[in-house]
N, C-alpha and C. Protein backbone atom coordinates (compact mmCIF):
# COMPACT_ATOMS: atom_id res chain seq x y z
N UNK A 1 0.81 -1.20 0.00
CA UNK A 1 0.00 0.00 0.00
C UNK A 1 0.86 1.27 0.00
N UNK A 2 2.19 1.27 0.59
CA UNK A 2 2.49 2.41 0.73
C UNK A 2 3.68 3.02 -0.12
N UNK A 3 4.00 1.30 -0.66
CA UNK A 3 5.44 1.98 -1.54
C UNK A 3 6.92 1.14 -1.46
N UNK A 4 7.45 1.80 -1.26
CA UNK A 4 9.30 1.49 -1.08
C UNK A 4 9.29 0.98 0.05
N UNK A 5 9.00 2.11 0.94
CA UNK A 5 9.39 1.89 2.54
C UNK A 5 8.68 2.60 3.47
N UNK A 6 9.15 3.01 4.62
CA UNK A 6 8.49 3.69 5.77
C UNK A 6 9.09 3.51 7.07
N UNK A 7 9.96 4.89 7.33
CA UNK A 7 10.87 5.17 8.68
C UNK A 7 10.63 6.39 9.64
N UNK A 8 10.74 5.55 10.77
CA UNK A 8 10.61 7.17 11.92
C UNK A 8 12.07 8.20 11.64
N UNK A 9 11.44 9.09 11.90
CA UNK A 9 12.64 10.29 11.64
C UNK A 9 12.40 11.86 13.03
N UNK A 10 13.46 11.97 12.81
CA UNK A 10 12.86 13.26 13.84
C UNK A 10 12.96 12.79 14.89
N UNK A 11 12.61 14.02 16.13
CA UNK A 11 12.63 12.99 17.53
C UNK A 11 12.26 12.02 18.01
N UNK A 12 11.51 11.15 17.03
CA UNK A 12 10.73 9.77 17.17
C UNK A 12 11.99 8.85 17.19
N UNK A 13 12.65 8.78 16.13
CA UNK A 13 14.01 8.28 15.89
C UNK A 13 14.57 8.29 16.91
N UNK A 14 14.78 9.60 17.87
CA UNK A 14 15.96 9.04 19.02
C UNK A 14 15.28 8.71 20.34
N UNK A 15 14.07 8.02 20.53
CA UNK A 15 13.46 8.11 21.25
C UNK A 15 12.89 8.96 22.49
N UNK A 16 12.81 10.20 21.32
CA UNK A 16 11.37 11.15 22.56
C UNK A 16 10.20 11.09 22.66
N UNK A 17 9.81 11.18 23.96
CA UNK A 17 8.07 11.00 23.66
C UNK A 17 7.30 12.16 23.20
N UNK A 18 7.26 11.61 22.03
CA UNK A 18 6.77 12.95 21.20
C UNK A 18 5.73 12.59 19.88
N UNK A 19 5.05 12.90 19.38
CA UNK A 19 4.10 12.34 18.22
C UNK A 19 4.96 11.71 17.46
N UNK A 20 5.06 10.94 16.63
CA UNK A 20 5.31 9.63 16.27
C UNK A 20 5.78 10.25 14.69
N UNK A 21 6.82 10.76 13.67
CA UNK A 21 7.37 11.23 12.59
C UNK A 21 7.27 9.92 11.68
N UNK A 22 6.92 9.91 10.62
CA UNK A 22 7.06 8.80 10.02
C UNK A 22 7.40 9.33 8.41
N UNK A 23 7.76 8.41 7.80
CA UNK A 23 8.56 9.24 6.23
C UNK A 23 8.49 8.10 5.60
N UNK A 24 7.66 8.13 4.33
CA UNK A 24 7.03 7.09 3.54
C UNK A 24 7.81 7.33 2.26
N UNK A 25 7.96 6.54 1.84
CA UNK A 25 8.62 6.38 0.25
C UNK A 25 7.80 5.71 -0.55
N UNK A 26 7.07 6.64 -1.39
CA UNK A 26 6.05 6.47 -2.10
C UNK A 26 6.40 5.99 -3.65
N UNK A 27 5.85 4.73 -3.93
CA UNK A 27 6.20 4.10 -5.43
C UNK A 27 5.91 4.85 -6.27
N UNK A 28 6.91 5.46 -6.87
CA UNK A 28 6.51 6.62 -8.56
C UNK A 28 5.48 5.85 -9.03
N UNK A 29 5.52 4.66 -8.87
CA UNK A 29 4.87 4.03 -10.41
C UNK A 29 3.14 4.28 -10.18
N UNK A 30 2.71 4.34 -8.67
CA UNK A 30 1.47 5.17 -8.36
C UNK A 30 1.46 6.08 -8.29
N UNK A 31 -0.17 6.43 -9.12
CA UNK A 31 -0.93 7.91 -9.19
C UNK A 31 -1.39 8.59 -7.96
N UNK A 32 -0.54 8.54 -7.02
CA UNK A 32 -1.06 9.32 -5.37
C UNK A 32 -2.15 10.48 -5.70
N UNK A 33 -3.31 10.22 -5.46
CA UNK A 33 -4.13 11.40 -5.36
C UNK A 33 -4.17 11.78 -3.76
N UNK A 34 -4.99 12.59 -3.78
CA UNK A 34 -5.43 13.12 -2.17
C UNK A 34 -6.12 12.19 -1.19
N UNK A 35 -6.87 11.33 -2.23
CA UNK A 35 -7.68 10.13 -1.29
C UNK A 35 -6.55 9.34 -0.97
N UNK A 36 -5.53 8.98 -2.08
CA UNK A 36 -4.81 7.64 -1.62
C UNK A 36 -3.93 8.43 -0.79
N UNK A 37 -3.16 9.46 -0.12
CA UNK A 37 -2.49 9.85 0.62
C UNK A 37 -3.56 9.77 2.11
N UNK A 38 -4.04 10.40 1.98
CA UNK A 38 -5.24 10.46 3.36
C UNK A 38 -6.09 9.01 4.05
N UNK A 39 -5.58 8.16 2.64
CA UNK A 39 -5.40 6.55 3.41
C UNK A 39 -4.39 5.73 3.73
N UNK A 40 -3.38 6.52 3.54
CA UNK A 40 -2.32 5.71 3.63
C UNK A 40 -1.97 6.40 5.56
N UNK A 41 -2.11 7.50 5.24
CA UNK A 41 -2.17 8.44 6.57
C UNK A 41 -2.83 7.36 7.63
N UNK A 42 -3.85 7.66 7.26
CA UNK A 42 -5.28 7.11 8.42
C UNK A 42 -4.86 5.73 8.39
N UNK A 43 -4.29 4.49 7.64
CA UNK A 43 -3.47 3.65 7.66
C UNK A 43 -2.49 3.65 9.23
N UNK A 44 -1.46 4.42 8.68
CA UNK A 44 -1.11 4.31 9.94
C UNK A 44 -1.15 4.89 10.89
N UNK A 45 -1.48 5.84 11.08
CA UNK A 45 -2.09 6.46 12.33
C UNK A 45 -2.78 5.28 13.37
N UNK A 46 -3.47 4.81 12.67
CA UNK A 46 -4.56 3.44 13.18
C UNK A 46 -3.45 2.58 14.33
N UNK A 47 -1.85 2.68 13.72
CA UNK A 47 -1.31 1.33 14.37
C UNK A 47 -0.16 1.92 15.69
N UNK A 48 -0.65 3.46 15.57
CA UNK A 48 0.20 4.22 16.82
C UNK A 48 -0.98 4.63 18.12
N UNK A 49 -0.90 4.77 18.77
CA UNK A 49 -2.09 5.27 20.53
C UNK A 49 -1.40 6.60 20.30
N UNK A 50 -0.83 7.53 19.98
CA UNK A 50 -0.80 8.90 20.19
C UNK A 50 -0.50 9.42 18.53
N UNK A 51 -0.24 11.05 18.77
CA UNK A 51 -0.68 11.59 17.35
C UNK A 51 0.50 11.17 16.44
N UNK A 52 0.26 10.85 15.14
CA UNK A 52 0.96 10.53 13.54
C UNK A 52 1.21 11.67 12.87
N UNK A 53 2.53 11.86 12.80
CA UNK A 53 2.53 13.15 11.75
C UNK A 53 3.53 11.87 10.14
N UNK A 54 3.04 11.88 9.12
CA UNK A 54 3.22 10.77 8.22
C UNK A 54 3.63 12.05 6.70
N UNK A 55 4.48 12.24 6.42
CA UNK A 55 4.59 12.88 5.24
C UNK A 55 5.43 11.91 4.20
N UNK A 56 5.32 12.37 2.84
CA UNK A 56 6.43 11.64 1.72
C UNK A 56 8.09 12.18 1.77
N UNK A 57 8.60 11.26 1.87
CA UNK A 57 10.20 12.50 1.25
C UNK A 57 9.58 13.73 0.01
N UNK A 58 9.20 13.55 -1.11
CA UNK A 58 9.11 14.05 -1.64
C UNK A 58 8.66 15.52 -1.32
N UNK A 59 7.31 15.30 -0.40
CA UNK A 59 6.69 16.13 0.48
C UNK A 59 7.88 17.46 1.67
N UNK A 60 8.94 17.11 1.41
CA UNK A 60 9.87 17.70 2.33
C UNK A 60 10.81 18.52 1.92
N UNK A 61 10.51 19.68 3.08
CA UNK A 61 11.18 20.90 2.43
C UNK A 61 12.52 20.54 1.85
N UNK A 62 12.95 21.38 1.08
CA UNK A 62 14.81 20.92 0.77
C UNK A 62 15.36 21.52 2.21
N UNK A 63 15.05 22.08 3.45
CA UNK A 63 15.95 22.32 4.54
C UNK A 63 15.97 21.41 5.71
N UNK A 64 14.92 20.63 4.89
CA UNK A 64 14.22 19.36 6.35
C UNK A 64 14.92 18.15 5.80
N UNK A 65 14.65 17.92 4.11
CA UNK A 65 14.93 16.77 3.77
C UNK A 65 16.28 15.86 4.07
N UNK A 66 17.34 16.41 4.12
CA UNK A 66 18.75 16.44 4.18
C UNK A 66 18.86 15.17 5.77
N UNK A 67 18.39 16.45 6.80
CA UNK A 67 18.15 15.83 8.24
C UNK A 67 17.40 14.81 8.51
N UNK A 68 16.30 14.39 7.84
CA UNK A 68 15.57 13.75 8.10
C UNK A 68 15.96 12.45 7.34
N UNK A 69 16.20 12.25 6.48
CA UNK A 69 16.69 11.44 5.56
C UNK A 69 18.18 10.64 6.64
N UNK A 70 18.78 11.08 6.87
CA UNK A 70 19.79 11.03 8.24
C UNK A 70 19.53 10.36 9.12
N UNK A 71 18.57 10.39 9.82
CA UNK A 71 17.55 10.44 10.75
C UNK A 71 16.79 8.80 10.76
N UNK A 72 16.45 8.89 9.53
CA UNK A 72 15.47 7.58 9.21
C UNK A 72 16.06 6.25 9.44
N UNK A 73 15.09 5.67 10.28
CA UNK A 73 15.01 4.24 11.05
C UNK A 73 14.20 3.52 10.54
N UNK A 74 14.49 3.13 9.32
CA UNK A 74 13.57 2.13 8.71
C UNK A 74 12.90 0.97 9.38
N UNK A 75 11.31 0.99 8.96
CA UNK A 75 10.58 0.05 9.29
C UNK A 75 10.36 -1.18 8.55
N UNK A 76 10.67 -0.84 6.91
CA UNK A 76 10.62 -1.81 5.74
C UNK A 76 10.71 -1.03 4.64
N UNK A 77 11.73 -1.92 3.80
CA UNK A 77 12.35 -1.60 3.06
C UNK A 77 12.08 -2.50 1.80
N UNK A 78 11.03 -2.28 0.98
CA UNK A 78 11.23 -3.32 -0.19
C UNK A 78 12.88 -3.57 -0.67
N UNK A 79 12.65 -4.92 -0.95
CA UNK A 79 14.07 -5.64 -1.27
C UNK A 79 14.94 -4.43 -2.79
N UNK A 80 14.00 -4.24 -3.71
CA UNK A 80 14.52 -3.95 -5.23
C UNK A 80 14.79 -2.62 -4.70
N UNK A 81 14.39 -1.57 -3.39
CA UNK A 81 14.79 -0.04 -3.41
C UNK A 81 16.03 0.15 -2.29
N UNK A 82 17.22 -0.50 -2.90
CA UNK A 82 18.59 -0.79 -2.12
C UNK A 82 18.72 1.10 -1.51
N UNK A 83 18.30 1.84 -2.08
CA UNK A 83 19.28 3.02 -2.36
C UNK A 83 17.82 4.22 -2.30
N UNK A 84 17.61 4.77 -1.36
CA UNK A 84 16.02 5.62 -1.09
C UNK A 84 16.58 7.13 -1.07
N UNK A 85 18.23 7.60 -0.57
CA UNK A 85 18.48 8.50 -0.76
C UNK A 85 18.76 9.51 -1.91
């Protein structure tokens, strides 16, 4: 459903208790509209007890992306996307 992959980033990553950062790597080869983002969201939100903040890399500023990308603690990693940076 969601793509490539999907990693905590941000203070989630170094364990603060803090809303839950998550950074999805979304398959080019899908047409992401607004519905399929806002289910992929509500997706996982569903599998955390406190608030989900869930954006795409793509979705990320060029001053965030750098850090965050850094940051990321992958949850799953399709096998064929060796290389997400």
């Amino acid at each position: 459903m969601i793509g490539r992959g999907a990693s905590t980033f941000g203070s989630c990553s170094g364990g603060a208790e803090s809303e839950n950062d998550i950074l999805v790597d979304l398959d080019p080869a899908i047409v992401v509209t607004i519905f399929y983002y806002a289910g992929v969201k509500e997706f996982i939100a569903g599998m955390f007890d406190r608030p989900v903040d869930v954006v795409s890399r793509e979705s990320l500023r060029p001053r965030v992306q750098p850090k965050a990308t850094a940051d990321a603690i992958y949850a799953f990693l399709k096998p064929n996307a060796t290389e997400l940076k």
